[in-house]
Protein backbone atom coordinates (compact mmCIF):
# COMPACT_ATOMS: atom_id res chain seq x y z
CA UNK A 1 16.14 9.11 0.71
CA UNK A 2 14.26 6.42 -1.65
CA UNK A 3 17.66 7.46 -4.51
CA UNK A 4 19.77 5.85 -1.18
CA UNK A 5 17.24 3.11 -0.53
CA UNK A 6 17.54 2.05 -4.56
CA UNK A 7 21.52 2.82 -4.26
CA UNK A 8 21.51 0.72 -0.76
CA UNK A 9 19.69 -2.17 -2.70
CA UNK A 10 22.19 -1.63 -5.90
CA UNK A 11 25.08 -1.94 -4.16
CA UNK A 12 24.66 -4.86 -2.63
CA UNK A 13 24.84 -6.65 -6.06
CA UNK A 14 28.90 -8.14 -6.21
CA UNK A 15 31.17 -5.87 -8.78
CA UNK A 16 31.07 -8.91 -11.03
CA UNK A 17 26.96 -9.14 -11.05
CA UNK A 18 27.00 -5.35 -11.60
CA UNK A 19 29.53 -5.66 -14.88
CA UNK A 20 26.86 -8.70 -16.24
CA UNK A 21 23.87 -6.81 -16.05
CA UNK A 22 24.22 -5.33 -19.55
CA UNK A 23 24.65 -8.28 -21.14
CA UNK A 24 21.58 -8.97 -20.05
CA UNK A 25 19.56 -5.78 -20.29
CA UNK A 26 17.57 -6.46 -23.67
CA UNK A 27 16.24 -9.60 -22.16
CA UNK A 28 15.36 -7.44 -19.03
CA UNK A 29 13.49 -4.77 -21.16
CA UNK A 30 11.90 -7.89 -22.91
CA UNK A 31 10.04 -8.99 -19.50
CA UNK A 32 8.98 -5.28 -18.74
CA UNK A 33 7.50 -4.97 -21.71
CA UNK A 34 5.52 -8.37 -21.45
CA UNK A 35 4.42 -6.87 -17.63
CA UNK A 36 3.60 -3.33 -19.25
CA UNK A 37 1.81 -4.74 -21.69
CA UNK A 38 -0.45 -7.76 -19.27
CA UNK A 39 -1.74 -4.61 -17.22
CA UNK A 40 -3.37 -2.44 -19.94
CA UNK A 41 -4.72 -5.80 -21.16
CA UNK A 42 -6.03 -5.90 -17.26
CA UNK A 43 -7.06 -2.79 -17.19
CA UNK A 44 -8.63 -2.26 -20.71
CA UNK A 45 -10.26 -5.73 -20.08
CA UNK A 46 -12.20 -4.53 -17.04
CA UNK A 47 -15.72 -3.44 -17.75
CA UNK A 48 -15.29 0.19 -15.63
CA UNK A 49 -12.55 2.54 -15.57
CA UNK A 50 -8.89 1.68 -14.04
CA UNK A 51 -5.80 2.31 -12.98
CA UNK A 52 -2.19 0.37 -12.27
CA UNK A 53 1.16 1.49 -11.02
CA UNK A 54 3.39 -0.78 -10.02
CA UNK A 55 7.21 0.11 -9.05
CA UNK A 56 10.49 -2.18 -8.75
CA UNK A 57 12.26 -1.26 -5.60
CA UNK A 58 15.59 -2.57 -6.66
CA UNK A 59 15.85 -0.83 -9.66
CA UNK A 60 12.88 1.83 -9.51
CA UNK A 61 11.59 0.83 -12.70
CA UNK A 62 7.68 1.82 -12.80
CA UNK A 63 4.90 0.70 -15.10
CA UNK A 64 1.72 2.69 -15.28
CA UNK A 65 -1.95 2.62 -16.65
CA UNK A 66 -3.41 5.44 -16.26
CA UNK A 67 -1.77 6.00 -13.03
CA UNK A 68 -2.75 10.03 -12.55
CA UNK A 69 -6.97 9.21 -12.69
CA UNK A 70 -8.37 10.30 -9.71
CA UNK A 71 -10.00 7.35 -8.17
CA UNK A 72 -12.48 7.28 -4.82
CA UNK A 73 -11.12 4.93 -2.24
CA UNK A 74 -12.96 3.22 0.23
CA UNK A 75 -10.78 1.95 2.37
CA UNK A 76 -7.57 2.19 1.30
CA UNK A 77 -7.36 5.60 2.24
CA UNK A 78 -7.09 4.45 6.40
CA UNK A 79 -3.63 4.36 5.41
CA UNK A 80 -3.04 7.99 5.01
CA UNK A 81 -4.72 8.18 8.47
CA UNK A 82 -2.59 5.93 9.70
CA UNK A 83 0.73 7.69 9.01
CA UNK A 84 -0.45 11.13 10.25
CA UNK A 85 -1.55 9.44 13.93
CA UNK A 86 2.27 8.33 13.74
CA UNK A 87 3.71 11.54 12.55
CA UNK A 88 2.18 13.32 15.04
CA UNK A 89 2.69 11.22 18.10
CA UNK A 90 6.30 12.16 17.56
CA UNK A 91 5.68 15.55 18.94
CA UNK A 92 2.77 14.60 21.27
CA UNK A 93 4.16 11.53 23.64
CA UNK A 94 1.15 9.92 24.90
CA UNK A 95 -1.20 9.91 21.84
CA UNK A 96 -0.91 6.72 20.89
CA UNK A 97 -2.17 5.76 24.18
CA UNK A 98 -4.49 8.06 24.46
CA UNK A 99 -8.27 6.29 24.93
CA UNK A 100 -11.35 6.87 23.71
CA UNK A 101 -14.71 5.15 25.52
CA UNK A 102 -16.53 3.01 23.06
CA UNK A 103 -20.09 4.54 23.34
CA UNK A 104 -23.04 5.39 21.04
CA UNK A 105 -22.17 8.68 20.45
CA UNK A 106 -19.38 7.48 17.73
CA UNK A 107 -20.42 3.88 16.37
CA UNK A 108 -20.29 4.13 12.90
CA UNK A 109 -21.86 1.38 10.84
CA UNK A 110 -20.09 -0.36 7.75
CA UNK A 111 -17.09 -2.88 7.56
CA UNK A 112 -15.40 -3.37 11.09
CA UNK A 113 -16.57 -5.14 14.40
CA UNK A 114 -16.42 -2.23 16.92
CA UNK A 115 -20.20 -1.53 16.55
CA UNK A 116 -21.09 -4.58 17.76
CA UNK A 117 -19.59 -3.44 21.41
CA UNK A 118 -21.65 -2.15 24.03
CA UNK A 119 -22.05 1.62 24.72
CA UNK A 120 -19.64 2.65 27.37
CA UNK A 121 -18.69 -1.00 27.58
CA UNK A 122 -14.71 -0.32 26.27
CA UNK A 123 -12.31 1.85 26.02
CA UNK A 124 -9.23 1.88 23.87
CA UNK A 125 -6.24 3.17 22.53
CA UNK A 126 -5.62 5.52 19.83
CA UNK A 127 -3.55 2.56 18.68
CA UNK A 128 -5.81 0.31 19.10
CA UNK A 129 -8.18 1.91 17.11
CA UNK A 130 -6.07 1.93 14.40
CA UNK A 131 -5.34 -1.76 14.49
CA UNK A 132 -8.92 -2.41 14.16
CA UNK A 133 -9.17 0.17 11.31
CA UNK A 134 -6.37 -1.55 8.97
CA UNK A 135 -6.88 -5.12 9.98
CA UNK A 136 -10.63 -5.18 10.16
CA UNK A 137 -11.15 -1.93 8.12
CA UNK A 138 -13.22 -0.65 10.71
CA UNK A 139 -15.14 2.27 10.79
CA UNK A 140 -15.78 3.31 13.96
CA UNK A 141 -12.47 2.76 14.38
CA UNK A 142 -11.59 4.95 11.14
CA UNK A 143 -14.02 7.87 12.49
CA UNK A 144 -12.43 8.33 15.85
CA UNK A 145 -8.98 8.81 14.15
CA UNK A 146 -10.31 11.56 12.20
CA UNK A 147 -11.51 13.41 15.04
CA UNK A 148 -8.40 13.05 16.69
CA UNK A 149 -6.26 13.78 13.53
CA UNK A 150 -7.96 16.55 11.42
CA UNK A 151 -8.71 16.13 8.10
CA UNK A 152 -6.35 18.84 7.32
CA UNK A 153 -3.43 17.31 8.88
CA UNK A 154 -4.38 14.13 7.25
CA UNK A 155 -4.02 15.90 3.77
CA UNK A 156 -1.21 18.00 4.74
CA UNK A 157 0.95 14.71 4.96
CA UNK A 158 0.05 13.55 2.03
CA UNK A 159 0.61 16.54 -0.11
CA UNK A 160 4.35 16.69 1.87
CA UNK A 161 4.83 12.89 0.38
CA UNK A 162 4.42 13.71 -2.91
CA UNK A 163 0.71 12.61 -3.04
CA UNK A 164 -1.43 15.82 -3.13
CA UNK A 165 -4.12 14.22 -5.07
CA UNK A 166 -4.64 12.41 -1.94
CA UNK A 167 -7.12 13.66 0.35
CA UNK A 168 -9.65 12.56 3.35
CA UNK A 169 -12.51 14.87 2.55
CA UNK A 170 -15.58 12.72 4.72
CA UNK A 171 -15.60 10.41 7.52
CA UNK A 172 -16.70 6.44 6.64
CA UNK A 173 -20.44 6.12 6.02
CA UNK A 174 -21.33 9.41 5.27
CA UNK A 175 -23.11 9.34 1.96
CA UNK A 176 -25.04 12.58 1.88
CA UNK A 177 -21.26 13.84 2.00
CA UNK A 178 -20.47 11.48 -0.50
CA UNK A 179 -23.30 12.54 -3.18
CA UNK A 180 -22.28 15.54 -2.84
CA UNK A 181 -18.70 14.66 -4.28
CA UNK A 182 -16.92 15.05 -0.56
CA UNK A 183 -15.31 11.93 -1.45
CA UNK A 184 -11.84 10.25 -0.50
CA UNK A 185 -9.66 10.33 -3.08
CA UNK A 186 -6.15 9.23 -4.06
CA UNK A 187 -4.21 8.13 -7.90
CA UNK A 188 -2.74 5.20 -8.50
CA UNK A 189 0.79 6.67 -9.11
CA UNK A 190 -0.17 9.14 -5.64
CA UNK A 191 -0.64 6.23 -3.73
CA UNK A 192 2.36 4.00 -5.26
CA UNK A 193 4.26 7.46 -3.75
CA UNK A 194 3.33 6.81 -0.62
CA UNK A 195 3.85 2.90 0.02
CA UNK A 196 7.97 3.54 -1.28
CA UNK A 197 8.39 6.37 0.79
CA UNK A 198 6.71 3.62 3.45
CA UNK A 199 9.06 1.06 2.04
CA UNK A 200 12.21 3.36 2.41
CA UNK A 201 11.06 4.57 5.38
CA UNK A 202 11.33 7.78 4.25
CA UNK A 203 9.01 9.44 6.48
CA UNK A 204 8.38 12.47 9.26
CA UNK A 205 8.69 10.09 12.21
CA UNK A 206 11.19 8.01 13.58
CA UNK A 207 12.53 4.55 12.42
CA UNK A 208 10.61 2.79 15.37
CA UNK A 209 7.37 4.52 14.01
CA UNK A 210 8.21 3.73 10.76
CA UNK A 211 8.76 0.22 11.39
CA UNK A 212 5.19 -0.09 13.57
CA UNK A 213 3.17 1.44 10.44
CA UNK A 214 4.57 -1.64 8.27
CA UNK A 215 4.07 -4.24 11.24
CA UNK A 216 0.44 -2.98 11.14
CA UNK A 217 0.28 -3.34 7.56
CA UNK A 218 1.25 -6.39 7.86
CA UNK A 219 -1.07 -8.13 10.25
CA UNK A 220 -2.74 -10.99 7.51
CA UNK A 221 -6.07 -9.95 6.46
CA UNK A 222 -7.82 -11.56 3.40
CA UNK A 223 -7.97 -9.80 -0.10
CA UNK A 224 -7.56 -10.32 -3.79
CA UNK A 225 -4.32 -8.77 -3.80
CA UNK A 226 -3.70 -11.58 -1.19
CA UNK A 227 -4.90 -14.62 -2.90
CA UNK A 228 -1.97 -14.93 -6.27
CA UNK A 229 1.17 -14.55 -3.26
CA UNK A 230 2.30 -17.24 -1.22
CA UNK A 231 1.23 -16.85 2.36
CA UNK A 232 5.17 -16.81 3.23
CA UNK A 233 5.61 -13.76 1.20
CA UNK A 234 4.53 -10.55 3.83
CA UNK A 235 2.27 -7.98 2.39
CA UNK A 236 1.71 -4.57 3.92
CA UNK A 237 -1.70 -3.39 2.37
CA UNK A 238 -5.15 -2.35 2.75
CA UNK A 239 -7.92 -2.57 0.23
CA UNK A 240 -10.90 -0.93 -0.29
CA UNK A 241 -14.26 -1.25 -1.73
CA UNK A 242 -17.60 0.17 -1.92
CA UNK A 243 -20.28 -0.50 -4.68
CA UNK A 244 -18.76 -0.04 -7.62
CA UNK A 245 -15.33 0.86 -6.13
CA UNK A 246 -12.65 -1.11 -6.14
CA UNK A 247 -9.09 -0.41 -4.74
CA UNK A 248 -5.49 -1.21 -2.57
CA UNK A 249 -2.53 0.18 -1.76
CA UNK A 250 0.34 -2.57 -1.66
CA UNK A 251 4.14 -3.31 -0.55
CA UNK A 252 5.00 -6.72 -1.11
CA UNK A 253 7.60 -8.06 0.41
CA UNK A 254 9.35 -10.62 -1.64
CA UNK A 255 12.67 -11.97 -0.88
CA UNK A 256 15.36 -10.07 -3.00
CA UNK A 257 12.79 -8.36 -5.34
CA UNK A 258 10.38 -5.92 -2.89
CA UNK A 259 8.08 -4.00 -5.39
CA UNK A 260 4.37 -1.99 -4.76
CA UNK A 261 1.45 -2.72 -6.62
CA UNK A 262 -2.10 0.19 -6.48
CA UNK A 263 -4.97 -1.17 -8.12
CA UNK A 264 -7.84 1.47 -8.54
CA UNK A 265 -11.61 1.41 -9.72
CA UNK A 266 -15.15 2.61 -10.66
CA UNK A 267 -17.64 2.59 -12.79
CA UNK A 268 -16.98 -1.29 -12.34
CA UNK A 269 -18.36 -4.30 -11.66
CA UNK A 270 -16.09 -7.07 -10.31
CA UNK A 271 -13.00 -4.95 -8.99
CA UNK A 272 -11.78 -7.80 -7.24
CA UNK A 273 -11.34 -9.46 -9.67
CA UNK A 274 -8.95 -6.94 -11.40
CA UNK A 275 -7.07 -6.14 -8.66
CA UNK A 276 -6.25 -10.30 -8.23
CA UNK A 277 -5.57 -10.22 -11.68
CA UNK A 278 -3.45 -7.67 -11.56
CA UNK A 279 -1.42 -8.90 -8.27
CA UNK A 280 -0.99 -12.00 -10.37
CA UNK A 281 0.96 -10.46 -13.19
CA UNK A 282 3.19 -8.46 -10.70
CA UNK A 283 3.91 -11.63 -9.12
CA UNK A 284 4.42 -13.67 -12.01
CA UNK A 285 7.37 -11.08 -13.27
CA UNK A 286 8.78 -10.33 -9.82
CA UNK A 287 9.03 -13.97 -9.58
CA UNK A 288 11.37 -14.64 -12.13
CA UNK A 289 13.57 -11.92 -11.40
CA UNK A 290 13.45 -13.25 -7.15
CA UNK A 291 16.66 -15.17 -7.13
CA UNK A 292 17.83 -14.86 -10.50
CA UNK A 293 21.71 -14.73 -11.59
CA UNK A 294 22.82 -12.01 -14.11
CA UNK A 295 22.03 -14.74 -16.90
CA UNK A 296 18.70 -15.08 -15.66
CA UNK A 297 18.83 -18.43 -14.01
CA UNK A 298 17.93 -19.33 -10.87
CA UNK A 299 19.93 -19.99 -7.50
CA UNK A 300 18.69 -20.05 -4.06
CA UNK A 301 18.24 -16.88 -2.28
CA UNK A 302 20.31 -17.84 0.68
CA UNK A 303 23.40 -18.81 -2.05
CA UNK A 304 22.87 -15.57 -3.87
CA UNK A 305 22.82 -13.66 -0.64
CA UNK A 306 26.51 -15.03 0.02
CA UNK A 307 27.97 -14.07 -3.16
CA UNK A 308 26.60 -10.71 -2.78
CA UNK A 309 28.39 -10.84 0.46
CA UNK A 310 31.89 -11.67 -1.06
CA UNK A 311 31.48 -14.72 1.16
């Protein structure tokens, strides 16, 4: 499915674009290079330990630091959760509306806003819950998924998307769990897996479901991933951070040049500051290539669109 969603994209170049592209292809190679080479500087520059993977959608090129390091990830893991409530309310109609009373019994402190409710006072959808958990990165939120989920179904997923290093092992705001090494983890390159298989909507649930995970995503939210792409430019992502942890799973939406950007750390100080930096060199070169003829000049999208259309 994502060797059809690169084709799809491919062939909607015109015959004459496709027949240019060579002449072109050392200056091409010349602007990877420059990107490959600005993210080890990134990553070698931070003061902890970190990883980059970033992949092209149109033409599926990837470029890597240390992409396989197993990384903990705060937050950005509530994505995983999300696609297993998704996957399995295909075979259970009703789960998404499914609601759970918002009592004592499972407030979770942390990031999020649901703690601040009253016990007993609300009561909401499965759905709902995982709104709050991806907009507001909430972990009450996060906590009553799990329970509902399984952390086994959770990882099963996962592993079936080509990201078994990926794996829900505690529930938010556990640390005992967490000292003990029960931590969420994920890879750079594992996570990149994920987000085109999201992008291609290549995944175990319909294309209505599909579409719903990335309106989710979607939903603005602030982040350093956020801050170096113009607010007209959609972003499906979640980051993540805890002391010394510093991480998010991205698909960026940019007109006529989609790509996915993971940013993960520890052992580090200011993560978001690498993860901006790095956001900023994927947009710089995804930029240029946005709108730009065979000969690597620029036209606007909506006249580029036309020629691909033999109009």
């Amino acid at each position: 499915m994502l060797r059809r969603f690169a084709l799809g994209l491919t062939a909607m170049l015109a015959p004459c674009t496709v027949q240019h592209l060579a002449a072109q292809e050392a200056h091409l190679e010349i602007l990877a290079e420059k990107l490959q080479a600005e993210l080890e500087e990134i990553a070698w520059g931070f003061d902890g330990v970190a990883g980059i993977h970033v992949v092209d959608l149109t033409d599926d090129r990837h470029f890597d630091v240390d992409g396989d390091l197993v990384f903990p990830q705060a937050s950005a893991i509530k994505i995983s959760i999300l696609l297993e409530l998704f996957r399995k309310a295909e075979s259970e109609p009703g789960l998404l509306r499914r609601r759970v009373d918002m009592t004592d019994a499972v407030r979770t402190l942390g990031s999020g806003v649901l703690f601040h409710l009253t016990d007993g006072g609300s009561s909401l959808s499965l759905e709902d819950y995982a709104i709050y958990m991806i907009v507001y990165s909430d972990n009450t939120a996060t906590n009553v998924l799990i329970d509902a989920l399984g952390m086994d179904a959770i990882n099963r997923l996962s592993a079936s998307l080509g990201a078994p290093d990926t794996k829900v092992q505690r529930k938010m705001i556990r640390p005992e769990a967490s000292a003990r090494g029960d931590e969420n983890i994920s890879t750079p390159s594992d996570a990149a897996r994920i987000m085109m298989r999201i992008a291609a909507c290549d995944l175990p649930m319909s294309e209505a479901s599909c579409h719903r995970v990335r309106e989710i995503l979607e939903i603005p939210k602030p982040g350093p991933v956020r801050r170096p792409v113009p607010g007209n430019v959609p972003i499906a992502f979640k980051p993540g951070g805890i002391t010394g942890v510093a991480t998010v799973w991205a698909l960026v939406l940019l007109p006529d040049r989609p790509y996915v950007l993971t940013v993960m750390s520890n052992y580090g100080g200011d993560g978001d500051r690498l993860v901006e930096a790095a956001s900023a060199a994927a947009y710089r070169y995804f930029s240029k290539l946005s709108g730009a003829t065979p000969y690597g000049t620029r036209v606007p999208l909506d006249v580029k669109r036309r020629v691909r259309g033999g109009r």
